[in-house]
Protein backbone atom coordinates (compact mmCIF):
# COMPACT_ATOMS: atom_id res chain seq x y z
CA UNK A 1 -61.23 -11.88 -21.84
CA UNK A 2 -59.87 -8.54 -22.56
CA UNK A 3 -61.48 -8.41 -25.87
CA UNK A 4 -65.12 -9.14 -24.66
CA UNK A 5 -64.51 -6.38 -21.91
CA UNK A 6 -63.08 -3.97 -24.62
CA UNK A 7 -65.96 -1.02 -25.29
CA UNK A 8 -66.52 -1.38 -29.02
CA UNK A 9 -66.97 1.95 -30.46
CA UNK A 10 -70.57 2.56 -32.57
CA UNK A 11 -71.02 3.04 -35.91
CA UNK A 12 -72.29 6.20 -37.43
CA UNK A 13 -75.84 5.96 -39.05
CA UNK A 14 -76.83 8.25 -41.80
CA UNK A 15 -80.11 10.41 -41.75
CA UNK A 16 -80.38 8.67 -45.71
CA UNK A 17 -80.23 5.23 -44.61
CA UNK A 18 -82.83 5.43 -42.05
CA UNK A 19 -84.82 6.93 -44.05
CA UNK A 20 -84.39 4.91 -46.99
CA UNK A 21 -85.02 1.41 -44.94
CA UNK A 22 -88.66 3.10 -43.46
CA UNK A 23 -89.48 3.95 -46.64
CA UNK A 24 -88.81 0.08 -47.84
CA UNK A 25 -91.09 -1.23 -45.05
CA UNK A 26 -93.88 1.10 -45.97
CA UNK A 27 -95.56 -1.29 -48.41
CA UNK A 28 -95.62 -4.15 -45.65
CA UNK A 29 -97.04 -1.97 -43.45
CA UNK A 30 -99.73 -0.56 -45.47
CA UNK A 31 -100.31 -4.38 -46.59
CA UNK A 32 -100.92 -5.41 -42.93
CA UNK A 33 -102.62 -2.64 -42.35
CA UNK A 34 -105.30 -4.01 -45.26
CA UNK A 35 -105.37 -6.81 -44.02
CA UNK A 36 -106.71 -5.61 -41.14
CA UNK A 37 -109.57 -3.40 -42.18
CA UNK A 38 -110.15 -7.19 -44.40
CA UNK A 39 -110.55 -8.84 -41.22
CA UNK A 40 -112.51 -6.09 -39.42
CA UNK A 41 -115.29 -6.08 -42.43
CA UNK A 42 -115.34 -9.49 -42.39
CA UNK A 43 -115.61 -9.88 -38.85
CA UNK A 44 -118.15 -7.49 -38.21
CA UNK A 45 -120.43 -8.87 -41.17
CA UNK A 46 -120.61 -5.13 -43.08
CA UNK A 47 -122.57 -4.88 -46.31
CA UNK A 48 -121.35 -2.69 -48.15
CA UNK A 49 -124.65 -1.86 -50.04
CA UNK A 50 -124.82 1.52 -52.69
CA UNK A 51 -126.35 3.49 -49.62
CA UNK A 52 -122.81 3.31 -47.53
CA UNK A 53 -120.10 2.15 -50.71
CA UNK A 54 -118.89 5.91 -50.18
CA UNK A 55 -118.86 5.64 -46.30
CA UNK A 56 -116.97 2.61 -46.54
CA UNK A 57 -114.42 4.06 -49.16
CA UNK A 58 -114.05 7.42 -47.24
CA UNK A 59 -113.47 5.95 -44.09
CA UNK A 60 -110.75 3.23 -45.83
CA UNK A 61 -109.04 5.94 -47.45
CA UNK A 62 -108.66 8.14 -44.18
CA UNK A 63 -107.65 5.63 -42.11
CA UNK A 64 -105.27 4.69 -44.60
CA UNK A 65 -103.65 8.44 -44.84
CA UNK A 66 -103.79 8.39 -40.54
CA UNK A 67 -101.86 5.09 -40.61
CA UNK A 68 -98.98 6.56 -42.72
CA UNK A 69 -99.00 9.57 -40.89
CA UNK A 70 -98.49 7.24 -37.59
CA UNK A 71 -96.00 5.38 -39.94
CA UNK A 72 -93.60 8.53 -39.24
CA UNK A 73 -93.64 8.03 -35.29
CA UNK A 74 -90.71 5.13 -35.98
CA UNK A 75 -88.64 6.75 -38.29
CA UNK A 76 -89.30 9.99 -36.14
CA UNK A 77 -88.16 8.13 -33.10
CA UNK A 78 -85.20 6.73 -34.59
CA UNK A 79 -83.60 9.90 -35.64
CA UNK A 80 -84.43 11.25 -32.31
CA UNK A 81 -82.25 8.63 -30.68
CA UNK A 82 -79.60 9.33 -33.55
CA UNK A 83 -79.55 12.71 -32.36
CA UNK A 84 -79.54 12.31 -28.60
CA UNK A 85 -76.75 9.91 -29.18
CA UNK A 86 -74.79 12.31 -31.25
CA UNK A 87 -75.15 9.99 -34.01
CA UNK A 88 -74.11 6.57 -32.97
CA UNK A 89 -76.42 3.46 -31.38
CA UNK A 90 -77.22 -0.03 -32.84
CA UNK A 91 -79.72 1.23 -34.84
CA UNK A 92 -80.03 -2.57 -36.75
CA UNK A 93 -81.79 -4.03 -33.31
CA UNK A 94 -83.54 -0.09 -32.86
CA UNK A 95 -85.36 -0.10 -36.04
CA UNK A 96 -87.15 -3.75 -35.92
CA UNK A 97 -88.47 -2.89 -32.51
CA UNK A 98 -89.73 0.47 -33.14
CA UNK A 99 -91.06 -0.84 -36.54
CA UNK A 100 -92.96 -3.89 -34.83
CA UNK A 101 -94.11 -1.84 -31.84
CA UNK A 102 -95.67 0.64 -34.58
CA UNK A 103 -96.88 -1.49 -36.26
CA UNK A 104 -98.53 -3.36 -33.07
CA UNK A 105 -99.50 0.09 -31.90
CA UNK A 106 -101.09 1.20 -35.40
CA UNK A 107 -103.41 -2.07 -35.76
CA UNK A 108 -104.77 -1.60 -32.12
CA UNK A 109 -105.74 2.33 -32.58
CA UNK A 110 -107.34 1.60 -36.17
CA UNK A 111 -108.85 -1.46 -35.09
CA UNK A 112 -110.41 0.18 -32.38
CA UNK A 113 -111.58 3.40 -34.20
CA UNK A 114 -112.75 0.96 -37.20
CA UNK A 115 -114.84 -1.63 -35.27
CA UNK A 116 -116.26 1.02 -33.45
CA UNK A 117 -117.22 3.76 -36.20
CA UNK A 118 -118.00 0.14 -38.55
CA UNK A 119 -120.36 -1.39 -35.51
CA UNK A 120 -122.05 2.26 -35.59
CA UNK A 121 -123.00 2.18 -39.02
CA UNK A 122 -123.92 -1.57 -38.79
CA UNK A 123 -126.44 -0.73 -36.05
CA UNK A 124 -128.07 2.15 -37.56
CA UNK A 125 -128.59 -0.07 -40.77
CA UNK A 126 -130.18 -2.67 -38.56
CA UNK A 127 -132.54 -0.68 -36.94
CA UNK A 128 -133.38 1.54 -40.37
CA UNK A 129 -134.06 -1.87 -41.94
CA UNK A 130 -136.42 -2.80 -38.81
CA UNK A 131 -138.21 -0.04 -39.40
C-alpha cells in the first residue's frame, strides 16, 4: 500500500524531444488535413473548371500554410506547461491530447472557412451560368 501512496517524482522533458515528436506528426496532420479539403470538394460538388483552377489552388495552398501555423498551438502549449511546471509533467498522455484536440480543432475552423468561401464560389458560378 505504501508504494501506491508513494508520490513518484516526474521526469524531466527536453525542449528537443517535444519538438522533435511534433515535428514527426506533422505529415499525418497535413495528410488529414487533405483529406479533408478531398471531402469538402467532393461534398460540395466543385468544378474546378480553367476559370477558378487558380482560386482553387490559392485557396488550398493558404489554408494549407494557416493549418501549420495552427499546427504550432500544440507544441506551443506543451512547452508552456513544461515551463509552468518547471520542467516536469507526463508529457506522454499531454501530447496525444493536445495533438488530437488540434487536430479536431483545425478540421472544424478549415472546414468551416472552406465550405463557406467553396459554397460562395459555387453559387456565383451557378447564377453566372444562369445567366
Amino acid at each position: 500500500m505504501k508504494d501506491i501512496l508513494d508520490h513518484q517524482p516526474l521526469k524531466s522533458i527536453e525542449t528537443g524531444h517535444i519538438i522533435k515528436w511534433w515535428n514527426g506528426k506533422r505529415l499525418q496532420y497535413n495528410l488529414i488535413i487533405i483529406i479533408e479539403f478531398i471531402v469538402i470538394y467532393l461534398l460540395i460538388g466543385f468544378n474546378v473548371t480553367p476559370y477558378n483552377v487558380g482560386y482553387v489552388l490559392g485557396f488550398t495552398a493558404f489554408t494549407l500554410l494557416l493549418a501549420n501555423i495552427l499546427y504550432f498551438i500544440g507544441p506551443g502549449t506543451q512547452l508552456l506547461i513544461r515551463r509552468i511546471t518547471s520542467g516536469k509533467h507526463t508529457a506522454d498522455s499531454n501530447k496525444f491530447v493536445l495533438y488530437w484536440a488540434g487536430v479536431l480543432l483545425s478540421t472544424i475552423i478549415i472546414g468551416m472557412c472552406a465550405l463557406t468561401i467553396l459554397r460562395d464560389i459555387y453559387r456565383k458560378e451557378l447564377i453566372e451560368s444562369l445567366t
